[in-house]
Protein backbone atom coordinates (compact mmCIF):
# COMPACT_ATOMS: atom_id res chain seq x y z
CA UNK A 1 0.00 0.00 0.00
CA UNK A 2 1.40 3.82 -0.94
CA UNK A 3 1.27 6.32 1.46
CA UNK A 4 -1.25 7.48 -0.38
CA UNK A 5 -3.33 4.86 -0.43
CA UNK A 6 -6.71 4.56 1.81
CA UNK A 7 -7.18 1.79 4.46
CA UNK A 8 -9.94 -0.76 3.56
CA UNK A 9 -12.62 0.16 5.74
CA UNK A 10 -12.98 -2.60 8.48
CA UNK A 11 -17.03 -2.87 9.58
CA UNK A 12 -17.91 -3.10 13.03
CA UNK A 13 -20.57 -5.53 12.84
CA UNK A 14 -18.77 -8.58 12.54
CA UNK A 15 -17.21 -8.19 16.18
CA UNK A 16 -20.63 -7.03 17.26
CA UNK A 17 -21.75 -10.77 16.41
CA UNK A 18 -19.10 -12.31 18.08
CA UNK A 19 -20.07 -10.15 20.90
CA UNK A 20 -23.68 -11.23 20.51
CA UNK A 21 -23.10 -14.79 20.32
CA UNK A 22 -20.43 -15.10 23.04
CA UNK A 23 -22.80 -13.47 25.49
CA UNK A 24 -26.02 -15.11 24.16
CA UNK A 25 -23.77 -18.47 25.28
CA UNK A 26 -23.11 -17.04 28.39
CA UNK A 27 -26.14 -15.84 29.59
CA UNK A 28 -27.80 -19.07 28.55
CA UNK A 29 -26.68 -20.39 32.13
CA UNK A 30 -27.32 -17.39 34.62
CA UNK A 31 -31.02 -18.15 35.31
CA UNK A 32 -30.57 -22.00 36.44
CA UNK A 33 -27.16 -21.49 37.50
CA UNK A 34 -28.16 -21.40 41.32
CA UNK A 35 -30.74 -24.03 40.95
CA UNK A 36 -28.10 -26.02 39.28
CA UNK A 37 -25.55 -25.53 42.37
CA UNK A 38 -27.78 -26.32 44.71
CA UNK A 39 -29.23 -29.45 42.93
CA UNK A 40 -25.23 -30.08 43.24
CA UNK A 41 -25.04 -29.92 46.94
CA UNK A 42 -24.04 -26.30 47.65
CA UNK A 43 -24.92 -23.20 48.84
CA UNK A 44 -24.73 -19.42 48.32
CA UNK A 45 -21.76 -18.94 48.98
CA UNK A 46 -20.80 -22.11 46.67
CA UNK A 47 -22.43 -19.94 44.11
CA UNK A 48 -20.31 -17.00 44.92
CA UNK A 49 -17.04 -18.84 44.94
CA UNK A 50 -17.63 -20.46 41.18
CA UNK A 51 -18.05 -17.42 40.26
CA UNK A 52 -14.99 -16.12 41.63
CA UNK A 53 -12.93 -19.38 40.67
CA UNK A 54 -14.09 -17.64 36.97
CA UNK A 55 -12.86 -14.07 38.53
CA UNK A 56 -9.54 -15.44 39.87
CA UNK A 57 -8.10 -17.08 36.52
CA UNK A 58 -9.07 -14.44 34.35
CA UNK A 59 -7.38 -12.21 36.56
CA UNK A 60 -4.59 -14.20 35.70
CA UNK A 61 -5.23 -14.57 32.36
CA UNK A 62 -6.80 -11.68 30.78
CA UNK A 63 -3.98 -8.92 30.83
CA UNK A 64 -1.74 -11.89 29.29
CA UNK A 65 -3.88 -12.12 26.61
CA UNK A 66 -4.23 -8.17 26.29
CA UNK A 67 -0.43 -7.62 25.60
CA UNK A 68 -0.77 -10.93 23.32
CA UNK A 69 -3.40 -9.01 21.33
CA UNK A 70 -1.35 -6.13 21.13
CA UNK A 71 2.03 -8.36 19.56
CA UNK A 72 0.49 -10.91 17.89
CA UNK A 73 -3.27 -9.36 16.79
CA UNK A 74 -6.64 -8.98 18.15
CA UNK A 75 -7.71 -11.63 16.05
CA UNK A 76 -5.71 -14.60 17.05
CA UNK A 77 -6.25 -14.18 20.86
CA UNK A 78 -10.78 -14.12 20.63
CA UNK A 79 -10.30 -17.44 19.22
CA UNK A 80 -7.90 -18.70 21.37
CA UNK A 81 -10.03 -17.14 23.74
CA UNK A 82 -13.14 -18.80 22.34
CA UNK A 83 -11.79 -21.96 21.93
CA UNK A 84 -11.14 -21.93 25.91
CA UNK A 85 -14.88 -21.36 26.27
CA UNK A 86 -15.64 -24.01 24.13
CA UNK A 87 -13.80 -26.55 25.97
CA UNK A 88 -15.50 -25.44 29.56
CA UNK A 89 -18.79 -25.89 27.82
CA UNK A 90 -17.61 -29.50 26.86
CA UNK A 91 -16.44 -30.25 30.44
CA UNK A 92 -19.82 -28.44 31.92
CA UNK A 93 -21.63 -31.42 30.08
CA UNK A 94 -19.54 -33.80 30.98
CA UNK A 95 -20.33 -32.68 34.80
CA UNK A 96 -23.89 -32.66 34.21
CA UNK A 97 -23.26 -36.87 32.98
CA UNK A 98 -21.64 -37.84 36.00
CA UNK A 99 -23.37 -39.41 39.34
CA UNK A 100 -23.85 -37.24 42.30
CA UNK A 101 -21.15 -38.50 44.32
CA UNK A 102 -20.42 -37.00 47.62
CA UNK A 103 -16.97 -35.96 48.73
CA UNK A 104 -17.28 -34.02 51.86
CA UNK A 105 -19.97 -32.16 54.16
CA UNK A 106 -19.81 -28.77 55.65
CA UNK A 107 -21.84 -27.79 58.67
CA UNK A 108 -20.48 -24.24 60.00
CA UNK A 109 -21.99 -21.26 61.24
CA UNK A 110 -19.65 -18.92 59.16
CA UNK A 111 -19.75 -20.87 55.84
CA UNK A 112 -23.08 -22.37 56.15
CA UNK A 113 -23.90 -26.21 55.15
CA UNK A 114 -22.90 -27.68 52.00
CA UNK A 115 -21.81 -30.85 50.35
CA UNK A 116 -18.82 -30.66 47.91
CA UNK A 117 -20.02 -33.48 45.28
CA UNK A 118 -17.99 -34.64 42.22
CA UNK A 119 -19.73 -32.89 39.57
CA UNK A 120 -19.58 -29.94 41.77
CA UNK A 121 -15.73 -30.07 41.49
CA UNK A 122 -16.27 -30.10 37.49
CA UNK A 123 -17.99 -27.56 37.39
CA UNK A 124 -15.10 -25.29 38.91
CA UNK A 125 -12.79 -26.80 36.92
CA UNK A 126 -15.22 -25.95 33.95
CA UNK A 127 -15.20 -22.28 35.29
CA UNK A 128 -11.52 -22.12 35.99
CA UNK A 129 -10.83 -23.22 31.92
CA UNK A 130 -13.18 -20.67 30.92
CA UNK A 131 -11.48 -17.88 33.51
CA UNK A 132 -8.31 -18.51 31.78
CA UNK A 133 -8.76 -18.11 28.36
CA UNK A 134 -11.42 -15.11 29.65
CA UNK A 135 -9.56 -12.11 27.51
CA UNK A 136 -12.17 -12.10 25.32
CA UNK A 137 -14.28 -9.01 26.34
CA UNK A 138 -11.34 -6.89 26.97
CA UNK A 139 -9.73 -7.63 23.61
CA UNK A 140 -13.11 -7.17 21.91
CA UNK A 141 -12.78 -4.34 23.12
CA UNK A 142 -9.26 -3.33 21.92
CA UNK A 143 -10.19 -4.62 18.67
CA UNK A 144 -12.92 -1.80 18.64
CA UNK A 145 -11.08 0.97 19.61
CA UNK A 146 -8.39 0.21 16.76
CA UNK A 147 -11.29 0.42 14.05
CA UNK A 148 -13.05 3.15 15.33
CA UNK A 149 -12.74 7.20 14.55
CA UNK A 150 -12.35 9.03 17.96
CA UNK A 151 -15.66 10.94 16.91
CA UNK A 152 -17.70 7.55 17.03
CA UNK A 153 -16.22 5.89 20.10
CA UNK A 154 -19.51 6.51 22.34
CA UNK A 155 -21.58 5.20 20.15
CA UNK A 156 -19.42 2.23 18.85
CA UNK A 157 -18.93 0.85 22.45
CA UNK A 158 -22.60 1.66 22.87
CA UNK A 159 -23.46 -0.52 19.91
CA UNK A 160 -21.22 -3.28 21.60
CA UNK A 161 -23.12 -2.93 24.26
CA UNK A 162 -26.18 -3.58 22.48
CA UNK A 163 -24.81 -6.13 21.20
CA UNK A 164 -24.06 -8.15 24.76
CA UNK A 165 -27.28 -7.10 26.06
CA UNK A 166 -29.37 -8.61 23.03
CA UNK A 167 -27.23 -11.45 24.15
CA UNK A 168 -28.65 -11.32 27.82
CA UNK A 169 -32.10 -10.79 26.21
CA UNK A 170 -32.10 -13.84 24.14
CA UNK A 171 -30.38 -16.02 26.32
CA UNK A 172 -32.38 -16.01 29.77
CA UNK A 173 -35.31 -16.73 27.71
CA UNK A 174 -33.92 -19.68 25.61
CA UNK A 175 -32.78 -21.46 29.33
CA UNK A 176 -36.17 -20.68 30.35
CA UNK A 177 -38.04 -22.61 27.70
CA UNK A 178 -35.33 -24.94 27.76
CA UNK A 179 -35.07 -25.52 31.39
CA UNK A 180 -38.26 -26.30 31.64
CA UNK A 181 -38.22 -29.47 29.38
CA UNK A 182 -37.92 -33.13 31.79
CA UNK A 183 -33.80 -32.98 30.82
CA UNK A 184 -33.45 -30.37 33.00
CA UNK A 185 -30.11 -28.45 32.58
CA UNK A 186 -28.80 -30.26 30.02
CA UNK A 187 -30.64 -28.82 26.90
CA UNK A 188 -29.53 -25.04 27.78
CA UNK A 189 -25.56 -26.22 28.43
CA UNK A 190 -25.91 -28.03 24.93
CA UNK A 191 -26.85 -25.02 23.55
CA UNK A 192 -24.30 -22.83 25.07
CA UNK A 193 -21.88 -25.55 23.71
CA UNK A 194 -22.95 -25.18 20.04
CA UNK A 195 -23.44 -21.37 20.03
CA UNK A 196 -19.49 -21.10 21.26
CA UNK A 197 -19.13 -23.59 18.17
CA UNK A 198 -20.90 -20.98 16.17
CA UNK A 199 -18.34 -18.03 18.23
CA UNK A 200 -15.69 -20.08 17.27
CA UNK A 201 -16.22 -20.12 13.24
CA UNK A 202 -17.39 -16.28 13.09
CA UNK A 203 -13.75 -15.58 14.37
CA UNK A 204 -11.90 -17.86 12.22
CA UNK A 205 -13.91 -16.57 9.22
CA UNK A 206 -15.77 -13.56 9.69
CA UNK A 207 -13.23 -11.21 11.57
CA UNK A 208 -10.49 -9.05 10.05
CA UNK A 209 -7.33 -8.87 11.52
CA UNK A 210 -6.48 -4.83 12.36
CA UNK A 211 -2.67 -4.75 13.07
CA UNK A 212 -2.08 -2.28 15.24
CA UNK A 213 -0.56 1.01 14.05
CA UNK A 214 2.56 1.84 16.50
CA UNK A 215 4.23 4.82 15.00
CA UNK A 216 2.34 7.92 14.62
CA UNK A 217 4.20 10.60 14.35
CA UNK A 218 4.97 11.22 10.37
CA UNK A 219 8.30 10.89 9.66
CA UNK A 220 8.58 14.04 7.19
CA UNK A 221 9.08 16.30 10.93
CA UNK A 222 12.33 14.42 10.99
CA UNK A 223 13.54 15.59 7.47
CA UNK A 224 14.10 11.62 6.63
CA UNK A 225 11.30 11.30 4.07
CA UNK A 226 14.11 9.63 1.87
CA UNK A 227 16.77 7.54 2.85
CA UNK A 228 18.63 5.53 0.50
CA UNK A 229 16.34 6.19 -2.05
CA UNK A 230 13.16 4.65 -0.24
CA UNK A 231 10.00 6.22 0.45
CA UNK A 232 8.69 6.21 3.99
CA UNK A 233 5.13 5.14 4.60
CA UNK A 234 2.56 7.65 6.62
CA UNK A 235 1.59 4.60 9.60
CA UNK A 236 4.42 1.78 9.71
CA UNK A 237 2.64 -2.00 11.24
CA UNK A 238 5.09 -3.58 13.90
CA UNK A 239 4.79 -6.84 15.35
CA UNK A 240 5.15 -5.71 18.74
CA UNK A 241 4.78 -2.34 20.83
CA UNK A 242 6.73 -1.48 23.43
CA UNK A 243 5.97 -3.27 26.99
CA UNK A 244 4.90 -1.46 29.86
CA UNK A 245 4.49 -2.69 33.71
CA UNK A 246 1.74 -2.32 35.58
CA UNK A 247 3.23 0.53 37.55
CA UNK A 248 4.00 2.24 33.89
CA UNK A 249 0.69 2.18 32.53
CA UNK A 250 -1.44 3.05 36.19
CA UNK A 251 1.01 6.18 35.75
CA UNK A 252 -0.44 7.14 32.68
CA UNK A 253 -2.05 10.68 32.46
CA UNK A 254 -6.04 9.75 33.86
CA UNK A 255 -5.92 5.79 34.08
CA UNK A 256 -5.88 5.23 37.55
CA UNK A 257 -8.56 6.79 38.29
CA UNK A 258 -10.28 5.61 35.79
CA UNK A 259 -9.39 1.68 36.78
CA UNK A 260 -10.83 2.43 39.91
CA UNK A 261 -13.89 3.73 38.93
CA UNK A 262 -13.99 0.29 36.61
CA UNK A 263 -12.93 -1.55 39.76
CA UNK A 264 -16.01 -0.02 42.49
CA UNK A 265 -18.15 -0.26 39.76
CA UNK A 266 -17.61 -4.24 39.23
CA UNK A 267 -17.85 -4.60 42.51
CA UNK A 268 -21.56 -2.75 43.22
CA UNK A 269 -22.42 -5.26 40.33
CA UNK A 270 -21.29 -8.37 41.54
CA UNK A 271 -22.40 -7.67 45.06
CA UNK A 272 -26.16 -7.51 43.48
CA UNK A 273 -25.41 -10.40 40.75
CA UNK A 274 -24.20 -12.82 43.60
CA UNK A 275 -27.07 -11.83 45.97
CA UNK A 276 -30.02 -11.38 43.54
CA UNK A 277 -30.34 -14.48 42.07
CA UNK A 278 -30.08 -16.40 45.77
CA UNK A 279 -32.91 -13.38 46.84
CA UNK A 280 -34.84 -14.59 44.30
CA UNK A 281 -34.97 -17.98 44.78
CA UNK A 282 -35.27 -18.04 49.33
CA UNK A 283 -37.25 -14.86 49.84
CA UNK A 284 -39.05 -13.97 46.73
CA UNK A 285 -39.78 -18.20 45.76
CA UNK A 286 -39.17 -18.04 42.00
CA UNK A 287 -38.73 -20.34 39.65
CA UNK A 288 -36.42 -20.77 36.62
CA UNK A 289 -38.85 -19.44 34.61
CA UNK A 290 -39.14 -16.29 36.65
CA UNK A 291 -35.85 -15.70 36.36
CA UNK A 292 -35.30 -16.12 32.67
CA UNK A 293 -37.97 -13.83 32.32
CA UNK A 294 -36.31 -11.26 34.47
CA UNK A 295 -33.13 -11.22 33.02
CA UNK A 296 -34.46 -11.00 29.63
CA UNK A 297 -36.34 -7.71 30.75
CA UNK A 298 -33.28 -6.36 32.26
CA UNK A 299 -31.33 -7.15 28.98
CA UNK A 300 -34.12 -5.38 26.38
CA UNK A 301 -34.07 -2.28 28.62
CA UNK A 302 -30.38 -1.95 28.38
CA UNK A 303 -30.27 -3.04 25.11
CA UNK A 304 -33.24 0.23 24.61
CA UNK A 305 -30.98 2.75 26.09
CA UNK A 306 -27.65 1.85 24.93
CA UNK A 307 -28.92 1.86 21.33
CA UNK A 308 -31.02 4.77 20.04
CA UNK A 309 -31.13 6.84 23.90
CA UNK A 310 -27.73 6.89 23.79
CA UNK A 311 -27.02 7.74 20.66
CA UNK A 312 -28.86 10.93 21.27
CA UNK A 313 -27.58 11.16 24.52
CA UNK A 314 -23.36 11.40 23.46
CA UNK A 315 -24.53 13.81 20.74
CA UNK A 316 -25.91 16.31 23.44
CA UNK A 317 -23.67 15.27 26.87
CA UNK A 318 -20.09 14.50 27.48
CA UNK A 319 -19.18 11.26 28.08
CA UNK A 320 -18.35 12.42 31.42
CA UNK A 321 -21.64 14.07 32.42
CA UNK A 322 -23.24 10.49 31.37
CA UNK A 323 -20.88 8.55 33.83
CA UNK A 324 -22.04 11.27 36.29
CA UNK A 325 -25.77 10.82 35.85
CA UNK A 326 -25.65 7.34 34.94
CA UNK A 327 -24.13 6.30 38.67
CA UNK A 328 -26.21 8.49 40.18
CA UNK A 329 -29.08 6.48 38.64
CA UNK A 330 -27.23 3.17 39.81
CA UNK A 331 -27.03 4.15 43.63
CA UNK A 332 -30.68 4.88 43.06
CA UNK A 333 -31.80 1.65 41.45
CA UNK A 334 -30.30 -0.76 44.11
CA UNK A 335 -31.99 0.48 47.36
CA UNK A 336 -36.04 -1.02 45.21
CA UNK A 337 -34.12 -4.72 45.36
CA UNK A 338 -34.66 -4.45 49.37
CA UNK A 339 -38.34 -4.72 48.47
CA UNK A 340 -39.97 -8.23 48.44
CA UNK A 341 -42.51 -6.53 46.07
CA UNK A 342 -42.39 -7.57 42.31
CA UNK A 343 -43.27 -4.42 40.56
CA UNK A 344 -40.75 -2.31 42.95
CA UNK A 345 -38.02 -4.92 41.78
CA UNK A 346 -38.99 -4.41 38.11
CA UNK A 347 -38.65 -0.63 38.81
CA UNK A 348 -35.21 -0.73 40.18
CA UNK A 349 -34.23 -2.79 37.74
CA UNK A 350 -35.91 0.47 34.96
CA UNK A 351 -33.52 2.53 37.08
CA UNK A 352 -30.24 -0.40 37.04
CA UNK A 353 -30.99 -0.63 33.79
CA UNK A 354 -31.36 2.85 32.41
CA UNK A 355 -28.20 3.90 35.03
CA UNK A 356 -26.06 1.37 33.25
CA UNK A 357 -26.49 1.61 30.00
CA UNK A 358 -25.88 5.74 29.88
CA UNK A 359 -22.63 4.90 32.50
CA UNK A 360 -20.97 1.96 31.36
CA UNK A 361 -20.16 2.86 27.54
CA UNK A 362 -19.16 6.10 28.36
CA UNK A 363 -16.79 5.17 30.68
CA UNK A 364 -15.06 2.67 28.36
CA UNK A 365 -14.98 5.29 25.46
CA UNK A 366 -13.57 7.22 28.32
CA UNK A 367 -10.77 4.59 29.16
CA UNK A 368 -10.18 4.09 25.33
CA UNK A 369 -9.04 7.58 24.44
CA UNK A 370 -6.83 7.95 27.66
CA UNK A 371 -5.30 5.00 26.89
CA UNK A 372 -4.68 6.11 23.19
CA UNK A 373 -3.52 3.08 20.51
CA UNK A 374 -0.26 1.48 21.34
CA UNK A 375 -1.33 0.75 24.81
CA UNK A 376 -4.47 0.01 24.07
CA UNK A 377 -4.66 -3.81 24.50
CA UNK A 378 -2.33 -3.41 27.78
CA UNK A 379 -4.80 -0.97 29.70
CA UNK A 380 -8.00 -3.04 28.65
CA UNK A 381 -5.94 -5.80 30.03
CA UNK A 382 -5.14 -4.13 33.17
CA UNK A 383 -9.20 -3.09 33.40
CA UNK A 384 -10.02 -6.63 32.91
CA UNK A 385 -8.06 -7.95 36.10
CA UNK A 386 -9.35 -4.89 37.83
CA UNK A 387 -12.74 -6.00 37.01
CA UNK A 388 -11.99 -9.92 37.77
CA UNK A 389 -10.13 -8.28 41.49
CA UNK A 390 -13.78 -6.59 41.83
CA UNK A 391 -15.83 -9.85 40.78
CA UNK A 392 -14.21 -11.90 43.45
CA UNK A 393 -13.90 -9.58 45.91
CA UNK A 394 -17.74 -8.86 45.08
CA UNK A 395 -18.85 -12.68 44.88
CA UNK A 396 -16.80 -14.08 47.78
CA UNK A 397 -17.71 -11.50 50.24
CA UNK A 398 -21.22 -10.56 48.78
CA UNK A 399 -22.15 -14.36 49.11
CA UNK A 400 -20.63 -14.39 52.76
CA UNK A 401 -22.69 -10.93 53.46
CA UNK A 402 -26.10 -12.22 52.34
CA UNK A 403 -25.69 -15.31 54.14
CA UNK A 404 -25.89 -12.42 57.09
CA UNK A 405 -27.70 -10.13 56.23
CA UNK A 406 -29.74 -11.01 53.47
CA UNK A 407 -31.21 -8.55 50.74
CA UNK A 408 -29.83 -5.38 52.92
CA UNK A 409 -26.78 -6.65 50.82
CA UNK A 410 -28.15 -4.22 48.20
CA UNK A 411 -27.38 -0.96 50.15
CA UNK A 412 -23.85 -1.90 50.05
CA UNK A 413 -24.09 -1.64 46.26
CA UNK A 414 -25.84 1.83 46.38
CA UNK A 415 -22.89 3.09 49.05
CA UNK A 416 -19.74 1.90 46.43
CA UNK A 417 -22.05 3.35 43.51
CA UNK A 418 -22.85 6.65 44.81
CA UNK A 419 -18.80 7.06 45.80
CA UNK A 420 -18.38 6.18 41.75
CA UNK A 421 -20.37 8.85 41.22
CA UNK A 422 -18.43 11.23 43.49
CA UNK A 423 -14.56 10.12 41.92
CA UNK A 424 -16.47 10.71 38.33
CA UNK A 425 -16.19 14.32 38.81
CA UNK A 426 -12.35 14.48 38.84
CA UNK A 427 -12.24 12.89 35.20
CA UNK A 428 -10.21 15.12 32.67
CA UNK A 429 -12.27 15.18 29.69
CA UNK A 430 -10.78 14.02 26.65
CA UNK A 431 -10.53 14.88 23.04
């Protein structure tokens, strides 16, 4: 290509599939999950802690994969990425084949009672595959950011977002028709299992590879535009950009606050995603088809705002003043989920869900023009441990904290949301 020459134009949709799909897999499991744990011989706190076990190896795993993405291509690492999903859904079924054999019991006043079963233990090791090769949302997001002008960032990451929640929309209400069939779990899992198949081929075939561009600066300011009688090209592709530590890139003009901001505000949500779904079940006495159905509400009413209300939203607001109002709606929304009411729940969840979707896709267009390019893949790395830091934190001791003090679990998530709000006023805006 000349220097002259115009970039194909690389069309966001495909990742938005990928997106899609990988969350419409995902999702697929949340509203039988608990039942499924129980069934399995544990408890709340159980629940909590394989969702951590997910937490603690992507923690471990997803900035690895971020620099990969960065070195080797976005590309490469979603379907390694993928693949890893694909193989926990494999060993997921294989749990669900196995006879309930019993290990251990647990009787304490701390932990609670429980019985550690066999399929029970493949089941973590299912999650702790998964955790692993878990890079995929924070690459999918790097990938984004490389194809997309500065001037369409907000709504680009709010189109992603779309994208995951149609994912939550469809999902909870496949496992609920599903779930309800005389195989039980099985039929949802399956289907998890062939839509990461599905993942799988979309990246292999469907997605572009977008080396990333790690000079900028042109090189006619140096007065080398020929040397040797060769022309220099306006944007040279290297294999690799330069390496930075943790402590490097948390120096960075704007990103630490920013990671913590992205760190309270995983942890509100996983304090409410480990407690609600055990609320449900004890205190409120739903069933799996309850839940689907809730999740699949909360999903279209995210999917509503972070499509057309905020694309009219970034045109008129900062991305700022939407992270301000947004959390402010979030601190709001978690105090209804006290209630034991189902029409104050379905509010909150108006208020969760509006709150979110104006907040959360703001703050990562935020977070992608701080970072700038060449880092890119490192800081969405470092955001993804900071959010897998928050999600155990959140599950271990949110699943620990409801076992005490049940649904008042949800003011805690209010308090950490309402200080996001507060830090959100010291972000710099960016150009």
């Amino acid at each position: 290509m000349t220097a002259a020459a115009q970039p194909a134009r690389i069309y966001v949709y495909p990742i938005l599939s990928i997106t899609f799909v990988g969350t419409l897999g995902f999702s697929i499991v949340l509203p039988f999950l608990i039942f499924l744990v129980t069934r399995l011989g544990g408890n709340a706190l159980i629940y909590g802690v394989m969702g951590a076990t997910y937490s603690a190896f992507q923690l471990i795993g997803a900035p690895i994969l971020g620099r990969w993405s960065d070195r080797f291509g976005r590309k490469r690492v979603l379907l390694l990425s993928q693949l890893g999903t694909l193989a926990s859904w494999g060993i997921f079924l294989v749990a669900l084949a196995l006879p309930l054999t019993r290990m251990f019991d647990v009787d304490s006043p701390v932990l609670g009672q429980f019985t550690i079963t066999v399929p029970l233990v493949v089941l973590f090791l299912a999650r702790a595959l998964d955790g692993i090769t878990g890079g995929n949302v924070s690459v999918a997001n790097a990938y984004l950011a490389d194809i997309t002008a500065e001037e369409d960032r907000a709504a680009n990451f709010g189109k992603m977002a779309v994208a995951s929640n149609l994912g939550f929309i469809f999902g909870p209400a496949i496992a609920a028709v599903l779930g309800a069939t005389a195989f039980g779990e099985f039929p949802p899992v399956m289907a998890a299992f062939l839509i990461s198949v599905v993942a799988s081929f979309l990246i292999a075939f469907r997605l572009r590879e977008q080396p990333p561009c790690v000079l900028r600066a042109d090189p006619e300011l140096a007065n080398t535009r020929k040397i040797m009688g060769q022309e220099h090209k306006e944007c040279f592709c290297m294999a690799a950009t330069a390496q930075l530590s943790t402590g490097q890139i948390l120096r960075l003009p704007g990103i630490a606050l920013l990671l913590a901001i992205y760190f309270l505000v995983f942890l509100a949500f996983n304090f409410f995603y480990i407690a609600f779904p055990v609320y449900a079940v004890t205190d409120l006495g739903w069933e799996l088809t309850d839940t689907g159905l809730y999740f699949s509400f909360m999903g279209l009413v995210m999917a509503t705002v972070q499509g057309p209300v905020l694309k009219r939203a970034s045109a008129i607001w900062s991305d700022q003043t939407l992270v301000l109002f947004g959390s402010l709606l979030l601190a709001a929304s978690f105090g209804f989920f006290t209630s034991q009411t189902t029409w104050v729940i379905y509010a909150g969840t108006v208020l969760l869900a509006v709150g979110n979707g104006l907040m959360w896709p703001s703050l990562m267009a935020i977070i992608s023009k701080t970072a700038g390019p060449d880092v890119q893949g490192a800081v969405q790395g470092l955001a993804g441990s900071a959010g897998a830091v928050a999600s155990i934190t959140g599950l271990l001791v949110g699943g620990l904290m409801f076992g005490a003090l049940g649904g008042t679990v949800f003011v805690l998530s209010a308090a950490i949301t309402t200080l996001v709000f507060l830090m959100a006023f010291a972000i710099k805006p960016s150009r």
